[in-house]
N, C-alpha and C. Protein backbone atom coordinates (compact mmCIF):
# COMPACT_ATOMS: atom_id res chain seq x y z
N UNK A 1 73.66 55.93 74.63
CA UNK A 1 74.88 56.59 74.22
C UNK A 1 75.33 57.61 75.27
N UNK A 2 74.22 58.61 75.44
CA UNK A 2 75.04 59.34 76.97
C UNK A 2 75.55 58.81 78.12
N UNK A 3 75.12 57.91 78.36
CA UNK A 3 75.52 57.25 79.46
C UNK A 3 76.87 56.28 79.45
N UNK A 4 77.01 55.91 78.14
CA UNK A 4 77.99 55.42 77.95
C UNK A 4 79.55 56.54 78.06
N UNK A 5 79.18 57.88 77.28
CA UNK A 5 79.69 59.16 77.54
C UNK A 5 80.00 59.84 78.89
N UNK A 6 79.45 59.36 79.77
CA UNK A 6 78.94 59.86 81.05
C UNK A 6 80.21 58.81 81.68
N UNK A 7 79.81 57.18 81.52
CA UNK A 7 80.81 56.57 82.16
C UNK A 7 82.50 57.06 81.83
N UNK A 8 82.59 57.18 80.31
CA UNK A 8 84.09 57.50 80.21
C UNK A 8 84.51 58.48 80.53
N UNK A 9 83.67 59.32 80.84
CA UNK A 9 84.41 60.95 81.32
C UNK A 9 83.89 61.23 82.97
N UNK A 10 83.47 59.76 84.14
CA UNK A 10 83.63 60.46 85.52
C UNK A 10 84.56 59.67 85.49
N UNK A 11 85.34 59.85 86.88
CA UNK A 11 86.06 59.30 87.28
C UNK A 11 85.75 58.43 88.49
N UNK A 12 86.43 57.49 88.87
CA UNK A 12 86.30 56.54 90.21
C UNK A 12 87.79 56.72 91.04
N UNK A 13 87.30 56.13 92.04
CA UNK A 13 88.88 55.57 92.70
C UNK A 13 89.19 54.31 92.20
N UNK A 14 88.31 53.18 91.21
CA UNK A 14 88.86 52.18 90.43
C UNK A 14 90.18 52.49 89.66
N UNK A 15 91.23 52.20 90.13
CA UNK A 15 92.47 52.33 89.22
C UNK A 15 92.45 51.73 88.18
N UNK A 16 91.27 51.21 87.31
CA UNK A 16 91.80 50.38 85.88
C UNK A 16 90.68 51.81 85.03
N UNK A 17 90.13 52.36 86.05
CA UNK A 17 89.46 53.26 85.11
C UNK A 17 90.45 54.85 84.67
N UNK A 18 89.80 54.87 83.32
CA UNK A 18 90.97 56.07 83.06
C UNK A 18 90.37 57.52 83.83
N UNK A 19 91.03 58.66 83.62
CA UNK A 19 90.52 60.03 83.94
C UNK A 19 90.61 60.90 82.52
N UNK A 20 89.74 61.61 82.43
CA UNK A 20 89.82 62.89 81.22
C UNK A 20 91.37 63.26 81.93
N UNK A 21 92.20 63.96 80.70
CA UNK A 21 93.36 64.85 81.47
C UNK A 21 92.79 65.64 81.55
N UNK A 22 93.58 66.46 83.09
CA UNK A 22 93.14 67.75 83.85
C UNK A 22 94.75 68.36 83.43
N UNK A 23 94.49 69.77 83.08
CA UNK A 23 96.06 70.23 83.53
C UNK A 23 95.86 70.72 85.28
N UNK A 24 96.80 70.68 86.07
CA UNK A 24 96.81 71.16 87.51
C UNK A 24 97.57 72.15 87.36
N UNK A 25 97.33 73.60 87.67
CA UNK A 25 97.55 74.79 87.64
C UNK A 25 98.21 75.43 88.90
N UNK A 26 99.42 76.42 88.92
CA UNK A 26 99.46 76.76 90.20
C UNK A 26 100.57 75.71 91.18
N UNK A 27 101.07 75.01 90.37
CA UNK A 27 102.22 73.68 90.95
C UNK A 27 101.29 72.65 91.20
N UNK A 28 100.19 72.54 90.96
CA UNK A 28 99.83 71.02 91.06
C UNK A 28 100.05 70.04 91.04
N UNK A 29 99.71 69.08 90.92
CA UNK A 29 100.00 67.76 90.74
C UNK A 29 99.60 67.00 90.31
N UNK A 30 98.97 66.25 89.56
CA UNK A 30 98.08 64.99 89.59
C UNK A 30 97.88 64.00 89.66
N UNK A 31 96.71 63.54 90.37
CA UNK A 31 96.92 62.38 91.15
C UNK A 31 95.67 61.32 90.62
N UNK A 32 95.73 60.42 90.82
CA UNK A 32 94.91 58.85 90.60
C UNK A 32 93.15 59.38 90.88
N UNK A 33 92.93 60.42 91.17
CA UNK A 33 91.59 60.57 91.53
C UNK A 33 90.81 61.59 90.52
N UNK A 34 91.39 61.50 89.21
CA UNK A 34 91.29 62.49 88.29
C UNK A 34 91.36 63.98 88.41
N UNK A 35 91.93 64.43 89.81
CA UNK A 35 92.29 65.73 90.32
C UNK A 35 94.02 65.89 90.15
N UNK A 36 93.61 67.27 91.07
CA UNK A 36 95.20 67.65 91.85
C UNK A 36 95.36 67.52 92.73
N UNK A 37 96.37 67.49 93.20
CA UNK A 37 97.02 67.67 94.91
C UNK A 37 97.68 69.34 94.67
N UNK A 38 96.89 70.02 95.29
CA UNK A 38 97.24 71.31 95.35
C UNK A 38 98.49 72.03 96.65
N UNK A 39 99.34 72.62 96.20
CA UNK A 39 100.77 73.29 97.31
C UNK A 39 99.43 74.36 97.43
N UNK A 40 99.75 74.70 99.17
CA UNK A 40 99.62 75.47 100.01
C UNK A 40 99.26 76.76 99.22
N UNK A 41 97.84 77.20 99.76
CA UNK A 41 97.54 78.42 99.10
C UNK A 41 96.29 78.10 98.01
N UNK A 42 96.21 77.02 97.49
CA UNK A 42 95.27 76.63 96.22
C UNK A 42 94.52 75.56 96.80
N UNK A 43 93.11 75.92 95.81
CA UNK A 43 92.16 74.39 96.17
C UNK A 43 91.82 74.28 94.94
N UNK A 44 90.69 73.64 94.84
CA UNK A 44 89.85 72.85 93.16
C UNK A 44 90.42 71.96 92.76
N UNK A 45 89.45 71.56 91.47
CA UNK A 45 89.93 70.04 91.42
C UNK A 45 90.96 69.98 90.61
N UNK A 46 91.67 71.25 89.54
CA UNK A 46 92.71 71.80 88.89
C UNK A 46 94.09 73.11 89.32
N UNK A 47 93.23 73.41 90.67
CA UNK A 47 94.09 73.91 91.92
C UNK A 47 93.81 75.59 91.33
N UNK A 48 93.19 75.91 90.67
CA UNK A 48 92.51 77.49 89.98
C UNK A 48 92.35 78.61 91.31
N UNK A 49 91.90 77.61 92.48
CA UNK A 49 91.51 79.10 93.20
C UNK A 49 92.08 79.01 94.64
N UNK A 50 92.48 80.54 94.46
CA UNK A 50 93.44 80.81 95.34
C UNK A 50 92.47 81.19 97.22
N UNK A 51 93.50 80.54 98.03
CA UNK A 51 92.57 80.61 99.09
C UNK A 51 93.50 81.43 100.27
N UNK A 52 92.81 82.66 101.09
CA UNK A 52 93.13 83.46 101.13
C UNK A 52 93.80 83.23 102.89
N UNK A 53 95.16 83.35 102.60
CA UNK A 53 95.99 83.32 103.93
C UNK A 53 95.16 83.74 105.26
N UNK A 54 95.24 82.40 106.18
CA UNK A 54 94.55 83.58 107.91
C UNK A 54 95.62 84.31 108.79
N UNK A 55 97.04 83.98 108.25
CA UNK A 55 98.00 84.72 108.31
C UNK A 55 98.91 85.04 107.74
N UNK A 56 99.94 86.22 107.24
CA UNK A 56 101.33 86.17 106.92
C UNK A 56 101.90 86.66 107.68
N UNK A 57 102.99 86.01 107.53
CA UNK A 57 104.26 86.49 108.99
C UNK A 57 105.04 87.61 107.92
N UNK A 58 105.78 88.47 108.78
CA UNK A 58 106.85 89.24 107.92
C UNK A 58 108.28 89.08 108.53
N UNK A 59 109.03 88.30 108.09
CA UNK A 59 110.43 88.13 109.04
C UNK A 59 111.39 89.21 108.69
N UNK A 60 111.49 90.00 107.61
CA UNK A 60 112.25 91.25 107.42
C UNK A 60 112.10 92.53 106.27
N UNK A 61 112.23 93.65 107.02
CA UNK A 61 111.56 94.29 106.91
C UNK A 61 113.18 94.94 106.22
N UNK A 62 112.95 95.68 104.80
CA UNK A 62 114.42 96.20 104.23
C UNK A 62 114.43 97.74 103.74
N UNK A 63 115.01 98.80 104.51
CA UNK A 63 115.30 100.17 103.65
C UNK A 63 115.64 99.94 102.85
N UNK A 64 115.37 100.03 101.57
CA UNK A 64 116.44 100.15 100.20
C UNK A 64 116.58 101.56 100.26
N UNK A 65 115.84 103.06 100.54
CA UNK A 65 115.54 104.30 100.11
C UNK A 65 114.88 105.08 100.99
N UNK A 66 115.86 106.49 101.50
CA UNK A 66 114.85 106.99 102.23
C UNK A 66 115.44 108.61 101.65
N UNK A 67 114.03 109.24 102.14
CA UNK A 67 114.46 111.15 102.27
C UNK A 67 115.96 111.46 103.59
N UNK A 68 117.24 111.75 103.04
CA UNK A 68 117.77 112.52 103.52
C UNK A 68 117.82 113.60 104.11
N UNK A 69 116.49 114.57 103.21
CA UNK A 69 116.27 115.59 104.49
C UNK A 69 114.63 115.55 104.39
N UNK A 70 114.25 116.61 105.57
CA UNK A 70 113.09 116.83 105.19
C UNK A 70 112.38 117.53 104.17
N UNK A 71 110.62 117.86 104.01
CA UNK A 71 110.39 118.40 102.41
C UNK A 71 110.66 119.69 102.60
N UNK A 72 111.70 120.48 103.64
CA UNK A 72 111.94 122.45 103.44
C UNK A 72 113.27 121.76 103.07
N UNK A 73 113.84 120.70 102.52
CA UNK A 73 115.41 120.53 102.74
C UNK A 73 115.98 120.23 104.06
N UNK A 74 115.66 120.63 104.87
CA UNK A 74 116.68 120.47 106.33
C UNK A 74 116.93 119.38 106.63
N UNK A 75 117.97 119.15 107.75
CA UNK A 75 118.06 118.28 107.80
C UNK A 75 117.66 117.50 109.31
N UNK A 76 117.29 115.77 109.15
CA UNK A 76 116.52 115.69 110.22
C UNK A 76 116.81 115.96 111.69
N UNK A 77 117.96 115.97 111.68
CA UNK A 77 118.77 116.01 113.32
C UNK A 77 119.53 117.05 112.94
N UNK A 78 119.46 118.33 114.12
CA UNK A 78 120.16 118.95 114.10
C UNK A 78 121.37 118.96 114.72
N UNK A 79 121.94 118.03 115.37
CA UNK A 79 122.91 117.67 115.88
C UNK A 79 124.28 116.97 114.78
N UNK A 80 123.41 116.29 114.49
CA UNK A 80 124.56 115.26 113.26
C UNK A 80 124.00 115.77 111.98
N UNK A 81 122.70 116.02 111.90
CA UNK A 81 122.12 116.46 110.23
C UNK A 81 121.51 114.58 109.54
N UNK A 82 122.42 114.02 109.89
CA UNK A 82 121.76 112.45 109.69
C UNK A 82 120.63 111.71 110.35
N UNK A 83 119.88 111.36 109.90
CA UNK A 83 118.78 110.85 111.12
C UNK A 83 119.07 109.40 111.47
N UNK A 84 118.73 109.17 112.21
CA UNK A 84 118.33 107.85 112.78
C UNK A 84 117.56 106.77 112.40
N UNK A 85 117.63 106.02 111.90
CA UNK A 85 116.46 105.63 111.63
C UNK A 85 115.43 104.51 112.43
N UNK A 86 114.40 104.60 112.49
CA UNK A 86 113.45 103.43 112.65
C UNK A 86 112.20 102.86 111.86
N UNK A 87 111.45 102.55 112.72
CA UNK A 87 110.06 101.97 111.90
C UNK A 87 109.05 101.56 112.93
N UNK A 88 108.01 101.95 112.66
CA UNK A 88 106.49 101.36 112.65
C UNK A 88 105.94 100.86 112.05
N UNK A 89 105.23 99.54 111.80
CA UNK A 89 104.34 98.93 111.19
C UNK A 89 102.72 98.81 112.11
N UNK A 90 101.84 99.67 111.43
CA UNK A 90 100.36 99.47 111.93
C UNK A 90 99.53 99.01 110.97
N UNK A 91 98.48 99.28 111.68
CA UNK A 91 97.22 98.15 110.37
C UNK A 91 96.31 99.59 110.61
N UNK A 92 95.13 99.43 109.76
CA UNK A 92 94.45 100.25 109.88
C UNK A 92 93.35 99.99 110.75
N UNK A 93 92.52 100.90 111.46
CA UNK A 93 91.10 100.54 112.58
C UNK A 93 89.94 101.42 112.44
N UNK A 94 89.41 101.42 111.11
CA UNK A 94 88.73 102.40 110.80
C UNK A 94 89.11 104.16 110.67
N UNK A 95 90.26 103.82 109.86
CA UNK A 95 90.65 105.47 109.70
C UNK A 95 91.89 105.32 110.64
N UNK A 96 92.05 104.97 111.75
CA UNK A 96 92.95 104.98 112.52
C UNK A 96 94.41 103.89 112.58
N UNK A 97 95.32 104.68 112.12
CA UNK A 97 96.69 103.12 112.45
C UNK A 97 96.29 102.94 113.75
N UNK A 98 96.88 101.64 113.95
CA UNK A 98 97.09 101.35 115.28
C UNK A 98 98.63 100.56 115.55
N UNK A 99 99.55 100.72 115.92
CA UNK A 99 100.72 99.85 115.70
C UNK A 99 100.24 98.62 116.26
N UNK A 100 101.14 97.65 115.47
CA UNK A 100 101.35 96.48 115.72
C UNK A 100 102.57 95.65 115.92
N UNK A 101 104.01 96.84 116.00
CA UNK A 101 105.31 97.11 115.62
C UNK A 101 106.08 97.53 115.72
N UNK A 102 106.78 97.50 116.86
CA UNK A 102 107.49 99.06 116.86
C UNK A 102 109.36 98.02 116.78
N UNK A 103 110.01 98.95 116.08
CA UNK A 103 111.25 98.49 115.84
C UNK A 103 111.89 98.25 117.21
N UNK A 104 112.29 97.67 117.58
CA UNK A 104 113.48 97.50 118.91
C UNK A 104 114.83 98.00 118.82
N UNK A 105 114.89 98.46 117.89
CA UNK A 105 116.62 99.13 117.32
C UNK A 105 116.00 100.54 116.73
N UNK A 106 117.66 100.61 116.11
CA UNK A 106 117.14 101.83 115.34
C UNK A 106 118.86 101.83 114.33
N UNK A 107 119.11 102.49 113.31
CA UNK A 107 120.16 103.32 112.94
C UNK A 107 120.62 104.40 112.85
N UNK A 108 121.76 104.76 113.49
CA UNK A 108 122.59 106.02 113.82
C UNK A 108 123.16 106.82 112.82
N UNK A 109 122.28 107.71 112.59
CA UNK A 109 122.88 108.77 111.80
C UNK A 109 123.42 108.33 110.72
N UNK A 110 122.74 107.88 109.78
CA UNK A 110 122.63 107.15 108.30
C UNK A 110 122.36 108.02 107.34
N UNK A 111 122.49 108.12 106.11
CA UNK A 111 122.04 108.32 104.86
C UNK A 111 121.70 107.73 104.05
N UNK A 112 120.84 107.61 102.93
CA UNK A 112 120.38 107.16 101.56
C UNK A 112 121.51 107.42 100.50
N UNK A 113 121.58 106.37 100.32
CA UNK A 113 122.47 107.22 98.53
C UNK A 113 122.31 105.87 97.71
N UNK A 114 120.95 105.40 97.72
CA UNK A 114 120.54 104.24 96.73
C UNK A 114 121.04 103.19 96.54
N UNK A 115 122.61 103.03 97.22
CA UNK A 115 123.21 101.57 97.10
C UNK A 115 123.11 101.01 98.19
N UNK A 116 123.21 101.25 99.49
CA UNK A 116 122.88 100.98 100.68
C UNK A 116 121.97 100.19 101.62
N UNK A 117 121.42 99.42 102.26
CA UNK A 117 120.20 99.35 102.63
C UNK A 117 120.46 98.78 103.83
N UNK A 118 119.33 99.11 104.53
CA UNK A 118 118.74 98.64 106.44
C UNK A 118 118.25 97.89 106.40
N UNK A 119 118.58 96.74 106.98
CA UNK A 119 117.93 95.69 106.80
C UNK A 119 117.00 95.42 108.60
N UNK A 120 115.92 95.37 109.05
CA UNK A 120 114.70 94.90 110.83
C UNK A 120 114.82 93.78 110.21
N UNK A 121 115.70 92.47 110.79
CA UNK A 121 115.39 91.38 110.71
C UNK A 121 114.88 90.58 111.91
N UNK A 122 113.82 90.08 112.10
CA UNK A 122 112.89 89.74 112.99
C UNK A 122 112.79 88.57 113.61
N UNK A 123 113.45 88.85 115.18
CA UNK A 123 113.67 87.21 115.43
C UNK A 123 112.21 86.57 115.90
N UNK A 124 111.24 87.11 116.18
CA UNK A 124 109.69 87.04 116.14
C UNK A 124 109.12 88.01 115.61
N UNK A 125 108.27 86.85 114.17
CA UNK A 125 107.80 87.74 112.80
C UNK A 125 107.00 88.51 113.64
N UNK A 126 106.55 89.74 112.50
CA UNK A 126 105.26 90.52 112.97
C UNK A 126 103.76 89.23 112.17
N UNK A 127 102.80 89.24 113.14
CA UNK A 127 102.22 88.29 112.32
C UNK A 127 100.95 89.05 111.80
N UNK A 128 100.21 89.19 110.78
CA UNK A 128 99.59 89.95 110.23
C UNK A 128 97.88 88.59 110.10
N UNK A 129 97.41 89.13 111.22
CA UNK A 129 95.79 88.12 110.83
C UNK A 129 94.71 88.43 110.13
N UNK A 130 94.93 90.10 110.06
CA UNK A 130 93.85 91.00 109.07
C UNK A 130 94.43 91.29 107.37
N UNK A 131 94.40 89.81 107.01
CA UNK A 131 95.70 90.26 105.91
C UNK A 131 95.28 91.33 104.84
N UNK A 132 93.71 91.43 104.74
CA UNK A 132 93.39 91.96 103.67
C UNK A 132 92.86 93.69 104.13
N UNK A 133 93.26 93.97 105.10
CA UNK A 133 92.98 95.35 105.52
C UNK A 133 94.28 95.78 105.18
N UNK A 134 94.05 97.30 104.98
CA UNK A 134 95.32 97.90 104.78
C UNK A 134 96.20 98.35 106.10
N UNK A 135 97.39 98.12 105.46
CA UNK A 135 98.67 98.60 106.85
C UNK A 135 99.57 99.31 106.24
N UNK A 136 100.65 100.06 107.38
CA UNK A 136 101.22 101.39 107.22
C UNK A 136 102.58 100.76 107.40
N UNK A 137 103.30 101.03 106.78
CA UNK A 137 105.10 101.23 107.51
C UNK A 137 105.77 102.76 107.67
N UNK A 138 105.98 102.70 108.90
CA UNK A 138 106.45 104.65 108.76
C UNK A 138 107.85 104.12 109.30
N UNK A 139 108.40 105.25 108.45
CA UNK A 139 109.95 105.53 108.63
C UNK A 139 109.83 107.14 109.20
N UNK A 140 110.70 106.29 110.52
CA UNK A 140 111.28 107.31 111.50
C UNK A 140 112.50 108.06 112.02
N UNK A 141 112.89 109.45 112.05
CA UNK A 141 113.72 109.79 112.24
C UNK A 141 113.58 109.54 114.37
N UNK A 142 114.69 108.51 114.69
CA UNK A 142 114.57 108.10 115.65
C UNK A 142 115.09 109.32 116.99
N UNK A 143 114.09 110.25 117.56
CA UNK A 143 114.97 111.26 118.43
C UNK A 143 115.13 111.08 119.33
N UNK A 144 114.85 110.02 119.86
CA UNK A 144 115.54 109.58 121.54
C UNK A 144 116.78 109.25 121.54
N UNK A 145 117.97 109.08 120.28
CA UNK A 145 119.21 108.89 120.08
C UNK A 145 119.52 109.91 120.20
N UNK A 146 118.91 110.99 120.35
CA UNK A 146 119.81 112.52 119.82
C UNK A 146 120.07 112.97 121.40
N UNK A 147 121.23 114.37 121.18
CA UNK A 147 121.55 114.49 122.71
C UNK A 147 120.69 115.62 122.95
N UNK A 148 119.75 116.10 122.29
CA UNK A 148 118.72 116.64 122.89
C UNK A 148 117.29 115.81 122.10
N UNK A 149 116.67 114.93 123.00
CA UNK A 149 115.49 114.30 122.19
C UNK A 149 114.44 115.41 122.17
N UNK A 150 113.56 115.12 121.04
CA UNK A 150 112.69 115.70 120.86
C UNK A 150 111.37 114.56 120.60
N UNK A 151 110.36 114.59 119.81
CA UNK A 151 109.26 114.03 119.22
C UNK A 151 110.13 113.44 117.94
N UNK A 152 109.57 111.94 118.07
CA UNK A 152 110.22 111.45 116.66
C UNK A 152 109.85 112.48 115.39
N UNK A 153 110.32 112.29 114.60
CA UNK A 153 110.32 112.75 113.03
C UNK A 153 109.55 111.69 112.29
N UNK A 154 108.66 112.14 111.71
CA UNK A 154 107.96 111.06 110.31
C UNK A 154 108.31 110.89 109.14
N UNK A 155 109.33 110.16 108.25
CA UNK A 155 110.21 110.46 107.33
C UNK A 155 109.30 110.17 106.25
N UNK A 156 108.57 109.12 106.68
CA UNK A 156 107.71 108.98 105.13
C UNK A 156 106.57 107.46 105.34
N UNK A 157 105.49 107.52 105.05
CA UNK A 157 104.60 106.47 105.65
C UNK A 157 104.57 106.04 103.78
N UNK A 158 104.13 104.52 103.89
CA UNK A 158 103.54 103.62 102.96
C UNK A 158 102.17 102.85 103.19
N UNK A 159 101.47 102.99 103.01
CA UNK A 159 100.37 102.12 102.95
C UNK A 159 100.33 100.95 102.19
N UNK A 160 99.97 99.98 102.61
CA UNK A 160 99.81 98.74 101.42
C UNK A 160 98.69 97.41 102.13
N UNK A 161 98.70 96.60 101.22
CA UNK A 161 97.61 95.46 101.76
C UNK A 161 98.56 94.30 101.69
N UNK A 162 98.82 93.85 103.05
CA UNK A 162 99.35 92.59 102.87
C UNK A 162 99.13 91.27 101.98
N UNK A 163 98.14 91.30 101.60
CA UNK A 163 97.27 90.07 100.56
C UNK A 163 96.36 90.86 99.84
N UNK A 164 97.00 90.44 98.47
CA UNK A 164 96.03 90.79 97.44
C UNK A 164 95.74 89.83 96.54
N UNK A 165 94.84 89.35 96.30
CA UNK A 165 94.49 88.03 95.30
C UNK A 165 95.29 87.71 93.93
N UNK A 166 94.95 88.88 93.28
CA UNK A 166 96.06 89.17 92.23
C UNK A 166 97.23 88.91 91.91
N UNK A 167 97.63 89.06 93.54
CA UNK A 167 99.29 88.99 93.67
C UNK A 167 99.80 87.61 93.95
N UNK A 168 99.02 86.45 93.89
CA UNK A 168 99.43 85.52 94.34
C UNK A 168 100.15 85.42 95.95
N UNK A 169 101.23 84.53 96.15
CA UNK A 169 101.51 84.10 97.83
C UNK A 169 103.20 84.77 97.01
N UNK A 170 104.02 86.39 96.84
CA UNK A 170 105.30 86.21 96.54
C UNK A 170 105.76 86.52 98.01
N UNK A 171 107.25 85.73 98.22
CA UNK A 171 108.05 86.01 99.16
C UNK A 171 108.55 87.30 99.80
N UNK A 172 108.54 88.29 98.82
CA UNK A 172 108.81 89.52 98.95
C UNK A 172 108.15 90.63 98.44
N UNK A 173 107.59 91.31 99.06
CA UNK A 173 106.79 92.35 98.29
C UNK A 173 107.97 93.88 98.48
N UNK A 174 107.50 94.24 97.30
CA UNK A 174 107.96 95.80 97.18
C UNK A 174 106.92 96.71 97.41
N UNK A 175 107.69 97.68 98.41
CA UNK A 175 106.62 98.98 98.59
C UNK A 175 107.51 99.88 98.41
N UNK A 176 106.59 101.32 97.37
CA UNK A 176 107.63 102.10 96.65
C UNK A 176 106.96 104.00 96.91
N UNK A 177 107.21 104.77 97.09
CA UNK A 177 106.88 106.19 97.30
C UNK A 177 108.01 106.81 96.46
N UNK A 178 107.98 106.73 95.48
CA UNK A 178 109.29 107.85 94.58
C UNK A 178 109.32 108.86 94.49
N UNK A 179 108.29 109.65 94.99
CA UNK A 179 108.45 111.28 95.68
C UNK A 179 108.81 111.32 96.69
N UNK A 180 109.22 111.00 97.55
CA UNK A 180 109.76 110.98 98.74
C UNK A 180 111.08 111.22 99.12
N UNK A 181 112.21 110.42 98.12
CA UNK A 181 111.79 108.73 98.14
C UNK A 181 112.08 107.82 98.95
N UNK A 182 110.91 106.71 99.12
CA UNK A 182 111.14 105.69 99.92
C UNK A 182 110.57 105.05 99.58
N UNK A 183 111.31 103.59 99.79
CA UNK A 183 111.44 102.08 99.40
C UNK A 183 111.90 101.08 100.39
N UNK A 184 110.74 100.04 100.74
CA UNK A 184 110.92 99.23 101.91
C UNK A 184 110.68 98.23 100.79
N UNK A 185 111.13 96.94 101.41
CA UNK A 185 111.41 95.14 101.29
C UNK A 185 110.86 94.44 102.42
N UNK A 186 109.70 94.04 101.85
CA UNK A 186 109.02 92.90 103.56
C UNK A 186 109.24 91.80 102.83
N UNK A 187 110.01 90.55 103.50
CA UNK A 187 110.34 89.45 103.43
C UNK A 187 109.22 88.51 103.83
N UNK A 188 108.10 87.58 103.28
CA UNK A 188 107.20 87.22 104.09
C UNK A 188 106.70 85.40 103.88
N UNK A 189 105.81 84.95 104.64
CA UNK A 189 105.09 83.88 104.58
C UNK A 189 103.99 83.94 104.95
N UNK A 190 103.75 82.36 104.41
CA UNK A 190 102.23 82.20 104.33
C UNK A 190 101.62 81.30 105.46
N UNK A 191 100.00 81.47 106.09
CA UNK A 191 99.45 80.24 107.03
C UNK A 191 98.02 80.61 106.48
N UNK A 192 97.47 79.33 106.31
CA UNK A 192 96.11 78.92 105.92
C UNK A 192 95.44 78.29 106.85
């Protein structure tokens, strides 16, 4: 009797033999081999576990929100009172950012007022291979635009982990500092 049990519940590549149903999880599929065919990102034989990117690219990087002035109030440029803006993206190196990023532009004497937003769109992504270490985005008051430069301004850093298991593979992650406030949009993909 077990064995008879045993035959109806493996499966073969004999197509006259049946399969137990599997549900395939995660966009699966199922296919003739009593499995899934798992989309990018998933393996198993029901597609359950998630397998962890050796890269994500970030093709754009979005201000929704930044500090208008600094935390005494002032404002960042004393010239216009508006800052500039830019960006850094680093990873961490034991305690230490290290960039991996530096904006090639910048914006001129801008403000926040929550409807607005800056969009670093990236004609070569930043590519991120340490996905699961943490990385920084700093927003910069850009002072080499000003007619007297000084040392950039640090408007407000974010930390975050590019890949988190939890989070599944989404297209866009939100990073949020509401004391600040500041709010960036990384636009991203996946490589396995």
């Amino acid at each position: 009797m077990l064995i008879m049990i045993a035959a109806v519940l493996s499966c073969s590549s004999d197509s006259s033999s049946s399969c137990v149903p599997i549900t395939c999880l995660n966009g699966g599929i199922s296919n003739t081999n009593c499995g899934c065919d798992c989309l990018p990102g998933y393996s198993g034989n029901d597609c359950s576990t998630r397998i962890t990117p050796t890269k994500i690219k970030v093709s754009k990087i979005r201000i929704s929100m930044f500090p208008n002035t600094d935390s005494g109030g002032s404002a960042w440029d004393v010239s216009s009172g508006s800052p500039d803006i830019s960006l850094i993206v680093s990873r961490d190196n034991s305690g230490t950012p290290i960039a991996i990023w530096n904006a090639p532009t910048y914006y001129p004497d801008v403000l926040s007022n929550g409807t607005n937003f800056f969009d670093f769109t990236l004609t070569i992504p930043i590519e991120i291979t340490q996905v699961t270490t943490p990385h920084y985005i700093e927003l910069l008051d850009y002072d080499g635009a000003d007619t007297i430069p000084s040392a950039n301004d640090t408007m407000g850093v974010i930390a975050f982990y590019p890949y988190v298991q939890a989070n599944g593979f989404p297209t866009t992650i939100y990073l949020a500092n509401d004391l600040l406030p500041l709010r960036f949009e990384l636009t991203l993909s996946y490589e396995w």
